[in-house]
C-alpha atoms as a PDB file:
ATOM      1  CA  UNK A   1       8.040   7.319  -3.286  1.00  0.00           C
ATOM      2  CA  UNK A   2       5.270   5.497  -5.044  1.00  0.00           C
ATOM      3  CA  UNK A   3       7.230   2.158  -4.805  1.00  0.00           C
ATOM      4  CA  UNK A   4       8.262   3.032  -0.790  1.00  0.00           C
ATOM      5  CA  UNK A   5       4.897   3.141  -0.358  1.00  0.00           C
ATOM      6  CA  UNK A   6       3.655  -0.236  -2.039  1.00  0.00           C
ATOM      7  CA  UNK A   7       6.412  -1.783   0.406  1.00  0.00           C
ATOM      8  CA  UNK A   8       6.044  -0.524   3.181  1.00  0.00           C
ATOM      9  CA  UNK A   9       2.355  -1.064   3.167  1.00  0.00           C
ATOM     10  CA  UNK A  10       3.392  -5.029   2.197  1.00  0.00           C
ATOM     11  CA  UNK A  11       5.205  -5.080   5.234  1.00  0.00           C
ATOM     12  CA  UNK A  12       2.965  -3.366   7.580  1.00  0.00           C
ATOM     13  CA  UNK A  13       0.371  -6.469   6.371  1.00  0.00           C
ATOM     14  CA  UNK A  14       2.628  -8.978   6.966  1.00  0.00           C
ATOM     15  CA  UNK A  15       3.311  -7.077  10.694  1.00  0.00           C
ATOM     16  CA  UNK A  16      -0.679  -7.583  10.920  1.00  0.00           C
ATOM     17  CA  UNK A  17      -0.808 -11.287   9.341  1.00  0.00           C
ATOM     18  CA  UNK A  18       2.309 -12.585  11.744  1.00  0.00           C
ATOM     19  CA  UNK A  19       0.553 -10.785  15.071  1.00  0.00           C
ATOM     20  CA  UNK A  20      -2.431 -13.307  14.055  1.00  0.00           C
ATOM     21  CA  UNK A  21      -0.599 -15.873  14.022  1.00  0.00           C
ATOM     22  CA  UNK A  22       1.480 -15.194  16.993  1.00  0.00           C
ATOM     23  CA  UNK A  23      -2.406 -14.817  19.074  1.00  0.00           C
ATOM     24  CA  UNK A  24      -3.222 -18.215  17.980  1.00  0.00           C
ATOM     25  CA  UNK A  25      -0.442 -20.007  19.086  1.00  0.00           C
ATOM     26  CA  UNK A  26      -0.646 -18.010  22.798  1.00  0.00           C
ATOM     27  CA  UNK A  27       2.608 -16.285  21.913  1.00  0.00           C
ATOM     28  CA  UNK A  28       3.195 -12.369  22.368  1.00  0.00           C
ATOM     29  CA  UNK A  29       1.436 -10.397  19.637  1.00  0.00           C
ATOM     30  CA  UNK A  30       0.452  -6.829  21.627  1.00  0.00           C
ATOM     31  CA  UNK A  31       3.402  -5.614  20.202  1.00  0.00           C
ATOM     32  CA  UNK A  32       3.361  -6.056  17.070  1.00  0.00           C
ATOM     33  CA  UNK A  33      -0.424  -5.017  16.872  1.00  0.00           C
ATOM     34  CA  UNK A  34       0.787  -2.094  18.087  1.00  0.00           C
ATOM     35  CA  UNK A  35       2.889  -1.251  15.688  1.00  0.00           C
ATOM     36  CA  UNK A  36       0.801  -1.696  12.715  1.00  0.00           C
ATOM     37  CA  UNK A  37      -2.284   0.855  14.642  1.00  0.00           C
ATOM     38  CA  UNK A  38       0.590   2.857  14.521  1.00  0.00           C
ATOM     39  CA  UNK A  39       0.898   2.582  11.487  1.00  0.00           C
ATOM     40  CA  UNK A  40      -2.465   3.375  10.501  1.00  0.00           C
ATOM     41  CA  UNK A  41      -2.957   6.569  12.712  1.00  0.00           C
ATOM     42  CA  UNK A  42       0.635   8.351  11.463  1.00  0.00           C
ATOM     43  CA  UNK A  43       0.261   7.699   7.575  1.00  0.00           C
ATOM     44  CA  UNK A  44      -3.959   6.877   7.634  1.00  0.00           C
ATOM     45  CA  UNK A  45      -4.830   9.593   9.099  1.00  0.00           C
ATOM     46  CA  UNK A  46      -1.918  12.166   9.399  1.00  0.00           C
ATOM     47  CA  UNK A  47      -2.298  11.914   5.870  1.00  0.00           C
ATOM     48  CA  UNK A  48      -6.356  12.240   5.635  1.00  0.00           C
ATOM     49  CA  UNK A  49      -5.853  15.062   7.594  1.00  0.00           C
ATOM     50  CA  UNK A  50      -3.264  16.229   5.343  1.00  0.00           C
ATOM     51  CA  UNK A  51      -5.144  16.021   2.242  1.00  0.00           C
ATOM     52  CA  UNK A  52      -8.176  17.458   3.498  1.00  0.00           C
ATOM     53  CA  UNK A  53      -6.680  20.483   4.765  1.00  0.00           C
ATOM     54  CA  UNK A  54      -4.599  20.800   1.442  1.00  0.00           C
ATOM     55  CA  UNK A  55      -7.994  20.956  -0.112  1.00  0.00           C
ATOM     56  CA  UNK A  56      -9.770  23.141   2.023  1.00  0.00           C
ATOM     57  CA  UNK A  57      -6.792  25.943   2.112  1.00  0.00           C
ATOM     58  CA  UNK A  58      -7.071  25.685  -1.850  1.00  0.00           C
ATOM     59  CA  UNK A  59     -11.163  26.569  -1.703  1.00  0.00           C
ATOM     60  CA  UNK A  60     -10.385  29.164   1.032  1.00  0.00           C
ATOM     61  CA  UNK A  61      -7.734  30.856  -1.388  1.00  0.00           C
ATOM     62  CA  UNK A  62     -10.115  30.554  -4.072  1.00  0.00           C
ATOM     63  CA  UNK A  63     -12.711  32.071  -2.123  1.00  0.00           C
ATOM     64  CA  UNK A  64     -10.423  35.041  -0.768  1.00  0.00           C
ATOM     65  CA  UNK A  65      -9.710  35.835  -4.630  1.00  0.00           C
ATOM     66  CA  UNK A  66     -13.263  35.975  -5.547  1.00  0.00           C
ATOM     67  CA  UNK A  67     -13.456  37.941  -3.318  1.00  0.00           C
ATOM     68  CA  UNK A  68     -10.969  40.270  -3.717  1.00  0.00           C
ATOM     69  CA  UNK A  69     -11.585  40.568  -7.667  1.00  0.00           C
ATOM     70  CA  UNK A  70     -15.191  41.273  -6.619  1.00  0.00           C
ATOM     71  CA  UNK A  71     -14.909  43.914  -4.336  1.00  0.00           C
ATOM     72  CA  UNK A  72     -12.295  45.889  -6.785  1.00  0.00           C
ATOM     73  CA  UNK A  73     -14.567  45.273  -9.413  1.00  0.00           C
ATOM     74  CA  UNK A  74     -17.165  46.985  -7.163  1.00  0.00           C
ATOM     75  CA  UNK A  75     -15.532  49.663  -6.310  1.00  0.00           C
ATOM     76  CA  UNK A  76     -14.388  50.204  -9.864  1.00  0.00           C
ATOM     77  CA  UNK A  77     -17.715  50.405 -11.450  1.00  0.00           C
ATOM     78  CA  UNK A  78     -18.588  52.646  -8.374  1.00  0.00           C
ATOM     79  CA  UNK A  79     -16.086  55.020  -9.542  1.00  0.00           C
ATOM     80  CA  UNK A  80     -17.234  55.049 -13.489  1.00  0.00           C
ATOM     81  CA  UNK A  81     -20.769  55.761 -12.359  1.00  0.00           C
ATOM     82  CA  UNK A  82     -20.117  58.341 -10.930  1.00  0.00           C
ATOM     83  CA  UNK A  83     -17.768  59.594 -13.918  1.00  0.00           C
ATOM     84  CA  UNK A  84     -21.187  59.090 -15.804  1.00  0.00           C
ATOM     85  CA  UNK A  85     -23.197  61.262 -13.645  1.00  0.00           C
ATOM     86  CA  UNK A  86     -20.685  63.983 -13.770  1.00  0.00           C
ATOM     87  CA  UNK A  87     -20.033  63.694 -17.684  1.00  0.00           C
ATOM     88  CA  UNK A  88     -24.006  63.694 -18.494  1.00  0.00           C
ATOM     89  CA  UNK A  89     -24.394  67.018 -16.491  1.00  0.00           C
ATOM     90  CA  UNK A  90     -21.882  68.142 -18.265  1.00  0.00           C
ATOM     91  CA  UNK A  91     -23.468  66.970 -21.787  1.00  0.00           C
ATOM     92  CA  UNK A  92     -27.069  68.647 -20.066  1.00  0.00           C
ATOM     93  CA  UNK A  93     -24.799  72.022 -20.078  1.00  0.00           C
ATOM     94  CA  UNK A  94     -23.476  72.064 -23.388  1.00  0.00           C
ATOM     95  CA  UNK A  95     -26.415  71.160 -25.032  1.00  0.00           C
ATOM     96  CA  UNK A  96     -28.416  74.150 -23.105  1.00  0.00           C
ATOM     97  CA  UNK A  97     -25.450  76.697 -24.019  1.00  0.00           C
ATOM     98  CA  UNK A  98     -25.049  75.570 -27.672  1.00  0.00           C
ATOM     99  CA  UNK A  99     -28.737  74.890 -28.169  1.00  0.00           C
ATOM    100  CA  UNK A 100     -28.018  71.582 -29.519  1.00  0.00           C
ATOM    101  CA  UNK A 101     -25.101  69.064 -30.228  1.00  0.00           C
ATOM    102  CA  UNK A 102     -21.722  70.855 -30.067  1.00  0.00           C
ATOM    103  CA  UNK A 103     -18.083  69.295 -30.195  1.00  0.00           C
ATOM    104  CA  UNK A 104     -17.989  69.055 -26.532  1.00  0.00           C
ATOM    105  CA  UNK A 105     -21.109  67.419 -26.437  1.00  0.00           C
ATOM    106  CA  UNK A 106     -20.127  64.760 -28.733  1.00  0.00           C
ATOM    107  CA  UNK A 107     -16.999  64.044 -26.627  1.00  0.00           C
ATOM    108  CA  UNK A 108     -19.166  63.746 -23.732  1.00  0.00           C
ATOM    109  CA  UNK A 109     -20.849  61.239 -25.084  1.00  0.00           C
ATOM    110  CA  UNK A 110     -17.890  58.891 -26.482  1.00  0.00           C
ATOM    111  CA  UNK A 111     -16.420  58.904 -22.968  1.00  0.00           C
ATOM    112  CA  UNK A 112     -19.931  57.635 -21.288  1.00  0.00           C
ATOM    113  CA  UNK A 113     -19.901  54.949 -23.971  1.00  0.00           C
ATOM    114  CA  UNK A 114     -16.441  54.058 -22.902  1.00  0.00           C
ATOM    115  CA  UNK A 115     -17.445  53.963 -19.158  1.00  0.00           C
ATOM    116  CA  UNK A 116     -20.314  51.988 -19.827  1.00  0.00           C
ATOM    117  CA  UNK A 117     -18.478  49.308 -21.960  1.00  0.00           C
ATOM    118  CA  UNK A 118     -16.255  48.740 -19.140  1.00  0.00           C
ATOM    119  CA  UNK A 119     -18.760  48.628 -16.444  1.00  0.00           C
ATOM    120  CA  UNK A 120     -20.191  45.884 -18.437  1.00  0.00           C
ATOM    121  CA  UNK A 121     -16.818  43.890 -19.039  1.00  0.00           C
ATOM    122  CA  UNK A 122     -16.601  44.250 -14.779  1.00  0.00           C
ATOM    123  CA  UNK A 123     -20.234  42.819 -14.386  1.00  0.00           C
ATOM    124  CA  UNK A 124     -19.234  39.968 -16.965  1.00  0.00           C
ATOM    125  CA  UNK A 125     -15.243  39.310 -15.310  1.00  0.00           C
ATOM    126  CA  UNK A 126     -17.116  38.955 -11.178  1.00  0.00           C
ATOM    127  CA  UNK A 127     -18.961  35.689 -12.830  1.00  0.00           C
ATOM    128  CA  UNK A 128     -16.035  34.039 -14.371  1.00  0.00           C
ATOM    129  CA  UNK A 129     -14.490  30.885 -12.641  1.00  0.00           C
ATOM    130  CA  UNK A 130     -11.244  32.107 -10.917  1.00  0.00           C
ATOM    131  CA  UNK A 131      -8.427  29.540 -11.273  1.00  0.00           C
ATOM    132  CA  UNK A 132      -5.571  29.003  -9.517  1.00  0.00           C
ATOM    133  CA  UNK A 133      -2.683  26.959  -9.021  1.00  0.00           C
ATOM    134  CA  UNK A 134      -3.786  23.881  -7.166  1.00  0.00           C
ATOM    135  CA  UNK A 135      -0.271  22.029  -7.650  1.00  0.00           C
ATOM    136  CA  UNK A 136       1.753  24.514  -6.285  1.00  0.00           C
ATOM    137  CA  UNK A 137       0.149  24.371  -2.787  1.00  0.00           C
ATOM    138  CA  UNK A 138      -0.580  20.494  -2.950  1.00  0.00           C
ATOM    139  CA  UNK A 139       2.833  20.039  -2.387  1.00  0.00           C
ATOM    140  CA  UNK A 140       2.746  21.441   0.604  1.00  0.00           C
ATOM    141  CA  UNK A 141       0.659  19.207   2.524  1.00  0.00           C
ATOM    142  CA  UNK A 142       2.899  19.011   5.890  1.00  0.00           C
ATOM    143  CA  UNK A 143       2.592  22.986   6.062  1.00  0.00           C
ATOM    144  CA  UNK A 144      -1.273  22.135   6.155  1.00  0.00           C
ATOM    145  CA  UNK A 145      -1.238  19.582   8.272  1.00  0.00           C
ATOM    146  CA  UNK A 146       0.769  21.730  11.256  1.00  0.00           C
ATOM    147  CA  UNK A 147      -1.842  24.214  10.990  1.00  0.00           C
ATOM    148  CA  UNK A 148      -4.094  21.786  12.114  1.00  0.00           C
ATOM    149  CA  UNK A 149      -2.591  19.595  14.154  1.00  0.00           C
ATOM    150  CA  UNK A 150      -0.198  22.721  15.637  1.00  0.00           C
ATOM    151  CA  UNK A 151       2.722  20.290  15.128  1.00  0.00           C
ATOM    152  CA  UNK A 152       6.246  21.834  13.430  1.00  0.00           C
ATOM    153  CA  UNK A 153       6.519  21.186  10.168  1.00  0.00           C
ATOM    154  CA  UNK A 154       9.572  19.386  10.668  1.00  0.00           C
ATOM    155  CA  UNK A 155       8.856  17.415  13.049  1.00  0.00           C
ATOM    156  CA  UNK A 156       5.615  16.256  11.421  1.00  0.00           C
ATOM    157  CA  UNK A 157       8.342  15.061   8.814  1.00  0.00           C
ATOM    158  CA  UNK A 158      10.647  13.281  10.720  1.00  0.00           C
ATOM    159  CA  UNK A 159       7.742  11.040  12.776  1.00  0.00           C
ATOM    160  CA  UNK A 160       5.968  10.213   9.098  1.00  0.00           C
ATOM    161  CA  UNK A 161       9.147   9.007   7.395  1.00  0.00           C
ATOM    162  CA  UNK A 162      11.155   7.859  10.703  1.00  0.00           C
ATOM    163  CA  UNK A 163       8.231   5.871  11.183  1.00  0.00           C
ATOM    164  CA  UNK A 164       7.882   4.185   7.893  1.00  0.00           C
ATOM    165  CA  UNK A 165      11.825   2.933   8.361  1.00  0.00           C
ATOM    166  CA  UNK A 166      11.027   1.589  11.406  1.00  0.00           C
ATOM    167  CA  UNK A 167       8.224  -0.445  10.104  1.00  0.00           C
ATOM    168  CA  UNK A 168      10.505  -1.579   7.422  1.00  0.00           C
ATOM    169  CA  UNK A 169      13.338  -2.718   9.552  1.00  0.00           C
ATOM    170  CA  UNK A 170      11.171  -3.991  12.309  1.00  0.00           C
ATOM    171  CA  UNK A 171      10.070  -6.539   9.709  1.00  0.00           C
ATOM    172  CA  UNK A 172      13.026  -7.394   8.182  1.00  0.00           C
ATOM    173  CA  UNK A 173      14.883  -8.227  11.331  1.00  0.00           C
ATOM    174  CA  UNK A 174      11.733 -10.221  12.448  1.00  0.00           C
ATOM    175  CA  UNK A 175      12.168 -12.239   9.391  1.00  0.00           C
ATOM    176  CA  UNK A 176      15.895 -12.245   8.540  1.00  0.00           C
ATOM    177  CA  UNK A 177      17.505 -13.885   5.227  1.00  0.00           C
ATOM    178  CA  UNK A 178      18.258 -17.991   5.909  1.00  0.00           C
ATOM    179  CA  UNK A 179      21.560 -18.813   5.419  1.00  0.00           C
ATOM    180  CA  UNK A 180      21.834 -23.066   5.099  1.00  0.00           C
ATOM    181  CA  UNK A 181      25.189 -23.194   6.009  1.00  0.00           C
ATOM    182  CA  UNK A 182      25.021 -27.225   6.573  1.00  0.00           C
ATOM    183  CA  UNK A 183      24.233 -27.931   2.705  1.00  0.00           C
ATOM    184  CA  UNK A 184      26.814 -25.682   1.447  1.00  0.00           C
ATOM    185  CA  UNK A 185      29.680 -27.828   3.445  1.00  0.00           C
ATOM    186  CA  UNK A 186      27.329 -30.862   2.086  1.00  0.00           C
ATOM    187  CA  UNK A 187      28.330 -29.875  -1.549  1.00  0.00           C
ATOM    188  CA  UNK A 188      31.847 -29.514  -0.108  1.00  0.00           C
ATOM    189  CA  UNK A 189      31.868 -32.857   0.674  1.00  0.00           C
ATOM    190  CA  UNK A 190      33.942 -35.285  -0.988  1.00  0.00           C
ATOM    191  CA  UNK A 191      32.236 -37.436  -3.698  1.00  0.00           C
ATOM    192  CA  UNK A 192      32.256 -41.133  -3.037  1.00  0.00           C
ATOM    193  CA  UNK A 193      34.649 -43.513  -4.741  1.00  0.00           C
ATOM    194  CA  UNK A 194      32.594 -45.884  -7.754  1.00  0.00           C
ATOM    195  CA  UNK A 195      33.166 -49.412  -6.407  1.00  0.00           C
ATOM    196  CA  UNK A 196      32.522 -52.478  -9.028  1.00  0.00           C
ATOM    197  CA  UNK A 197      30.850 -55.385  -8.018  1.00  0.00           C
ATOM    198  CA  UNK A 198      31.613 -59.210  -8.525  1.00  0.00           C
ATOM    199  CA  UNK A 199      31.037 -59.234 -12.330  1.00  0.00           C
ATOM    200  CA  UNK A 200      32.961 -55.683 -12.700  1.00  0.00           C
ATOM    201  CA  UNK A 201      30.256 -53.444 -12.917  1.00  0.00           C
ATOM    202  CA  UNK A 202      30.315 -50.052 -11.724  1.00  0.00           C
ATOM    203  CA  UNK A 203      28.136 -48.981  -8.740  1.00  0.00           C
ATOM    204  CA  UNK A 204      28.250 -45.141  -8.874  1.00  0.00           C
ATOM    205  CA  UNK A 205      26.022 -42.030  -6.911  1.00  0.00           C
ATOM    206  CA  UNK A 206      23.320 -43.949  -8.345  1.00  0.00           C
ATOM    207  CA  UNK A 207      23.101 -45.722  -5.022  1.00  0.00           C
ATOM    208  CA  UNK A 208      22.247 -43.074  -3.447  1.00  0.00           C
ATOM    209  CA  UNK A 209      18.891 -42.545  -4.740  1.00  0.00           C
ATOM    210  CA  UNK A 210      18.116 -46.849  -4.979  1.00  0.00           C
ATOM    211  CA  UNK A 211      14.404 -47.269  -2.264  1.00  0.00           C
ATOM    212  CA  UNK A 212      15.755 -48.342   1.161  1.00  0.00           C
ATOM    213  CA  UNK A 213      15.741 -52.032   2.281  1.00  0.00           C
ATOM    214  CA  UNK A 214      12.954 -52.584   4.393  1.00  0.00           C
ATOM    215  CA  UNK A 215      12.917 -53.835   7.584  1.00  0.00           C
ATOM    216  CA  UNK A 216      10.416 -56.541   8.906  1.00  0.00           C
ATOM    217  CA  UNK A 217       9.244 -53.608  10.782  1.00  0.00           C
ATOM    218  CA  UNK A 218       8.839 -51.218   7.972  1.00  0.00           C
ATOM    219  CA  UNK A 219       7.088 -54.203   6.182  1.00  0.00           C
ATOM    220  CA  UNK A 220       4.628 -54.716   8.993  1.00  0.00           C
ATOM    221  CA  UNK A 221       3.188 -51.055   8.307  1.00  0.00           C
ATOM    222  CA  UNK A 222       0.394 -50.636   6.452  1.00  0.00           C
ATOM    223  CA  UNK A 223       0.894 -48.688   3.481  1.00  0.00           C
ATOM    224  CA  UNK A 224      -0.739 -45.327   3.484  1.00  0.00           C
ATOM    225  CA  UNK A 225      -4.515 -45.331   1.938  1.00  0.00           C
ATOM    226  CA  UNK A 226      -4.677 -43.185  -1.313  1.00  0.00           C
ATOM    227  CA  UNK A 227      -6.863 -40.291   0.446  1.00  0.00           C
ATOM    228  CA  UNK A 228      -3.399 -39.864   2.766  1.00  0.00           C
ATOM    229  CA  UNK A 229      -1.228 -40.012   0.469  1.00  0.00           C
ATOM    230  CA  UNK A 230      -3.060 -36.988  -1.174  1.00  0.00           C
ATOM    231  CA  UNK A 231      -2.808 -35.190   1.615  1.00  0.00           C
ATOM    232  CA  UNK A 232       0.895 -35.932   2.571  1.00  0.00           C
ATOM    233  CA  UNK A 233       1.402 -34.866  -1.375  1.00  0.00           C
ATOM    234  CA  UNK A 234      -0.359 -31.425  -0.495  1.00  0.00           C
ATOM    235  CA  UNK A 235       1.929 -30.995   2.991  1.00  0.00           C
ATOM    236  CA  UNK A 236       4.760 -31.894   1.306  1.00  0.00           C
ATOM    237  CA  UNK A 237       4.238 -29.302  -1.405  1.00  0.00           C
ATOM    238  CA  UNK A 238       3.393 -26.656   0.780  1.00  0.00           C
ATOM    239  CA  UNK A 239       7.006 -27.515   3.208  1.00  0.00           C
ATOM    240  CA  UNK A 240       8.911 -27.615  -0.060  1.00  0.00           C
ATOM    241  CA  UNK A 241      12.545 -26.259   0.044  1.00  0.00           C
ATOM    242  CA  UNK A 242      11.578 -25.395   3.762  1.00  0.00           C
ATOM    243  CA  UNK A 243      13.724 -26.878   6.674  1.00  0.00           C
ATOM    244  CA  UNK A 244      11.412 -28.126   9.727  1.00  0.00           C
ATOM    245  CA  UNK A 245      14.522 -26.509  12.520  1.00  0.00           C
ATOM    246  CA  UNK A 246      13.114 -23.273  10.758  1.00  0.00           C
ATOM    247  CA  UNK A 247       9.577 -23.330  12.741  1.00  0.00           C
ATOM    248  CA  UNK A 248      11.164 -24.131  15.896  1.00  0.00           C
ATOM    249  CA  UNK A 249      12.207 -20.607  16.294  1.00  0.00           C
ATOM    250  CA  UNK A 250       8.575 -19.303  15.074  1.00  0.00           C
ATOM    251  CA  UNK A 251       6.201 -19.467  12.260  1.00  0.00           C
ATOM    252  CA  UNK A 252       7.952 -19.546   8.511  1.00  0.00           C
ATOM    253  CA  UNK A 253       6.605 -18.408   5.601  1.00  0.00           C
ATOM    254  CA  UNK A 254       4.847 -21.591   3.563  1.00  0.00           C
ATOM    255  CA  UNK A 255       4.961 -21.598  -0.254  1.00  0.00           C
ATOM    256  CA  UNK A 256       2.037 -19.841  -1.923  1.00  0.00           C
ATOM    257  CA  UNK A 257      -1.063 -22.031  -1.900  1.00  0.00           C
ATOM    258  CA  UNK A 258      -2.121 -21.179  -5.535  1.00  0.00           C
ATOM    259  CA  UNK A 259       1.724 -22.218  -6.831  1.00  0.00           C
ATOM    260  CA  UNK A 260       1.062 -25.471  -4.190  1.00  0.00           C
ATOM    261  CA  UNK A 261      -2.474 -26.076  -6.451  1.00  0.00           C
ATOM    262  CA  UNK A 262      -0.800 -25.646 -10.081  1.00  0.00           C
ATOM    263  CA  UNK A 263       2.125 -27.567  -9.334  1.00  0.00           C
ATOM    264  CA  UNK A 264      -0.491 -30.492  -8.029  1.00  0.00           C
ATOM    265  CA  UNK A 265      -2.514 -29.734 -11.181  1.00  0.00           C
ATOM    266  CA  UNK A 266      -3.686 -33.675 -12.101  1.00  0.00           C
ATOM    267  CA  UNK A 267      -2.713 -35.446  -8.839  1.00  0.00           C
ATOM    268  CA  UNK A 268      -4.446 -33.345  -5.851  1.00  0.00           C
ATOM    269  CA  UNK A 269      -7.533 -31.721  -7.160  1.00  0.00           C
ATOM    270  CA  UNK A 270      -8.323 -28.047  -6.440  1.00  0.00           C
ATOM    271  CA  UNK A 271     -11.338 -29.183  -4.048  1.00  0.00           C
ATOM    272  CA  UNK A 272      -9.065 -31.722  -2.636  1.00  0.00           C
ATOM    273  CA  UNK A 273      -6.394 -28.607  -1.916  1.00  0.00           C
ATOM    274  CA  UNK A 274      -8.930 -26.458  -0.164  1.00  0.00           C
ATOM    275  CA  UNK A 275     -10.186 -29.257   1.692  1.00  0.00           C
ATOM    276  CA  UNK A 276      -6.479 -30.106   2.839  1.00  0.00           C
ATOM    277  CA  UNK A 277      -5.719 -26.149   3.353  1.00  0.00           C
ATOM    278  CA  UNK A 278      -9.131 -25.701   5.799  1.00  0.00           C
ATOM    279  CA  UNK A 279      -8.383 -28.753   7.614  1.00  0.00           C
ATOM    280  CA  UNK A 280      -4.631 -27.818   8.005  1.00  0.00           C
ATOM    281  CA  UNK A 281      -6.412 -24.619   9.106  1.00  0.00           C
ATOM    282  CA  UNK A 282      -8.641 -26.272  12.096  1.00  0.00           C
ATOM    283  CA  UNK A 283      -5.892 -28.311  13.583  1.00  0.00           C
ATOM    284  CA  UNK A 284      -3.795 -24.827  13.528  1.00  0.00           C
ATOM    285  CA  UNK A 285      -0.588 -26.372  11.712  1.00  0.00           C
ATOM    286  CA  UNK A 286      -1.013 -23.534   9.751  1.00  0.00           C
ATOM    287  CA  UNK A 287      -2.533 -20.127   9.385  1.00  0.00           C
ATOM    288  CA  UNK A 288      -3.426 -18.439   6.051  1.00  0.00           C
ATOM    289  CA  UNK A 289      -3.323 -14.738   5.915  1.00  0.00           C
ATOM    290  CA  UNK A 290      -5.178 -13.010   2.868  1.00  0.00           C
ATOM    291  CA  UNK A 291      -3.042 -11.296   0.341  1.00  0.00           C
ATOM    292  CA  UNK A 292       0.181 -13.230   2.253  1.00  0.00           C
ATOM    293  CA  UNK A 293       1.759 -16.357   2.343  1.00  0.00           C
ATOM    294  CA  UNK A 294       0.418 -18.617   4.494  1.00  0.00           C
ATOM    295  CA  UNK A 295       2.504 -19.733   7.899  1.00  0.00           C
ATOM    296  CA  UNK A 296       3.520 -23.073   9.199  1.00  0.00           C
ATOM    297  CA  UNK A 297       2.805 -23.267  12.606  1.00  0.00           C
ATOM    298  CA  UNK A 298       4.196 -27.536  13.310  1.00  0.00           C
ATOM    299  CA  UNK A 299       6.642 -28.880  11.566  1.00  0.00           C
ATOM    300  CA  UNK A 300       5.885 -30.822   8.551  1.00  0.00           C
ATOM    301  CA  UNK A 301       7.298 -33.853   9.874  1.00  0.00           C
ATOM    302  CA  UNK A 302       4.185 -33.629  12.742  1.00  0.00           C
ATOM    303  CA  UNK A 303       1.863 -33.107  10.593  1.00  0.00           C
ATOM    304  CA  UNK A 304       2.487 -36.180   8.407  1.00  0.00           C
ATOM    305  CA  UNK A 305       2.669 -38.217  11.517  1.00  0.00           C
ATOM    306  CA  UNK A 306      -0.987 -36.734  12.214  1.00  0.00           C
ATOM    307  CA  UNK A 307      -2.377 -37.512   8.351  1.00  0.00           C
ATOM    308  CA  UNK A 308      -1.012 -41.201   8.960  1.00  0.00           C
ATOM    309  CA  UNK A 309      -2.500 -41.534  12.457  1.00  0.00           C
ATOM    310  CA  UNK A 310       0.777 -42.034  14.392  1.00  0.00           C
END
């Protein structure tokens, strides 16, 4: 229950982070606003009210002990009073007939002492803390909660948990698991043949990863300043692993921006990140949601294009 609880409170947060980010980019959030105040009333305060009334029906039984122990202890020393009255007249007599202290007399006596000694265990018991069972009825918190809100029991239960399902599927379905079909048939793929060259040496895969030739064109472009480059570093970080066809259905989740800043740790400076991460932030490319990851709103492609002034 405890963990249920952690999770679906993660994913009521992310409900709340992605309806942000769905207002900024004009797109409909209402919706899912809606279901995270939902959220909040059933299980914020269905269960405040829950807990509070647990509580207060423990004081109340409490109080209705107390009560009751006081008013037989009452009544109870009531009764040996007036067993005192009745066994001192009786002493008064005896003494009178036997002019003095007979056997009767003394029994008299030893029974008085015995009704006194347990009016004052009575007088001592009414000021004692009662206790009571306070785990027994905390259990029962949806029994507490109908008397207040005059909702069934049962139903109370099936709207509270029914609800938190809903949150939790609503959320997975807006955020499915990626399957990248297209590299998996690129692994498939057969390998290329090694080809020698005049002199018979073997060109292998190695090609593959040799700096493309550039073009007159590509040589007429000024190369990036180091400030840009910097920054491109920092986008490219935050898009890693991350295809750019992914945003055009709606935000994706971006990598953390503290795992972005230690894998940067001696090229982008921490400054430099949160620089990078507020101005991201301004030109809405991306929205940062405490506690969450943050979203890419643009592709990462457009926002390099932007860094280099293109």
């Amino acid at each position: 229950m405890v963990a249920m609880g952690f999770y679906i409170e993660y994913e009521a947060q992310y409900l709340l982070g992605l309806s942000n980010a769905y207002k900024k980019t004009g797109k409909a959030y209402k919706w899912l606003l809606g279901v995270y105040l939902g959220y909040i009333i059933i299980f914020g305060l269905f269960s405040g009210i829950g807990f509070f009334a647990t509580e207060i029906s423990i004081q109340e039984t409490a109080s209705q002990k107390i009560e009751t122990i006081e008013a037989n202890n009452q009544e109870r020393i009531k009764q040996l009073r007036a067993l005192i009255d009745s066994k001192s007249q009786i002493q008064v007599q005896e003494y009178q007939d036997n002019n003095g202290v007979g056997p009767v007399y003394k029994q008299m006596q030893r029974e008085i002492d015995s009704y006194n000694l347990e009016i004052k265990e009575l007088l001592a018991r009414s000021k004692t803390t009662v206790i009571i069972d306070k785990k027994a009825q905390a259990k029962d918190m949806f029994a507490n909660l109908s008397k207040v809100t005059y909702i069934p029991k049962e139903l109370l239960i099936i709207i509270m948990f029914g609800y938190a399902l809903s949150i939790v599927y609503i959320a997975l379905t807006i955020k499915p698991m990626e399957v990248d079909l297209e590299s998996k048939n690129a692994d498939k793929s057969e390998p290329i043949s090694p080809i020698a060259d005049a002199k018979g040496i073997v060109i292998g895969s190695e090609i593959s990863r040799q700096e493309p030739v550039q073009t007159e064109k590509n040589q007429q472009e000024p190369a990036a300043n180091d400030e840009q480059s910097k920054f491109v570093s920092y986008v490219n970080e935050l898009y890693h692993g991350i295809d750019d066809s992914k945003i055009k259905s709606g935000p994706v989740e971006l990598n953390g921006l503290l795992k972005v800043r230690k894998n940067l740790r001696g090229i982008v400076s921490d400054r430099k990140c949160q620089k990078y991460k507020e101005t991201l932030n301004n030109w809405g490319a991306i929205v940062t949601n405490n506690g969450l990851n943050s979203l890419g709103m643009w592709p990462k492609a457009d926002i390099i294009n932007k860094i280099r002034g293109d």
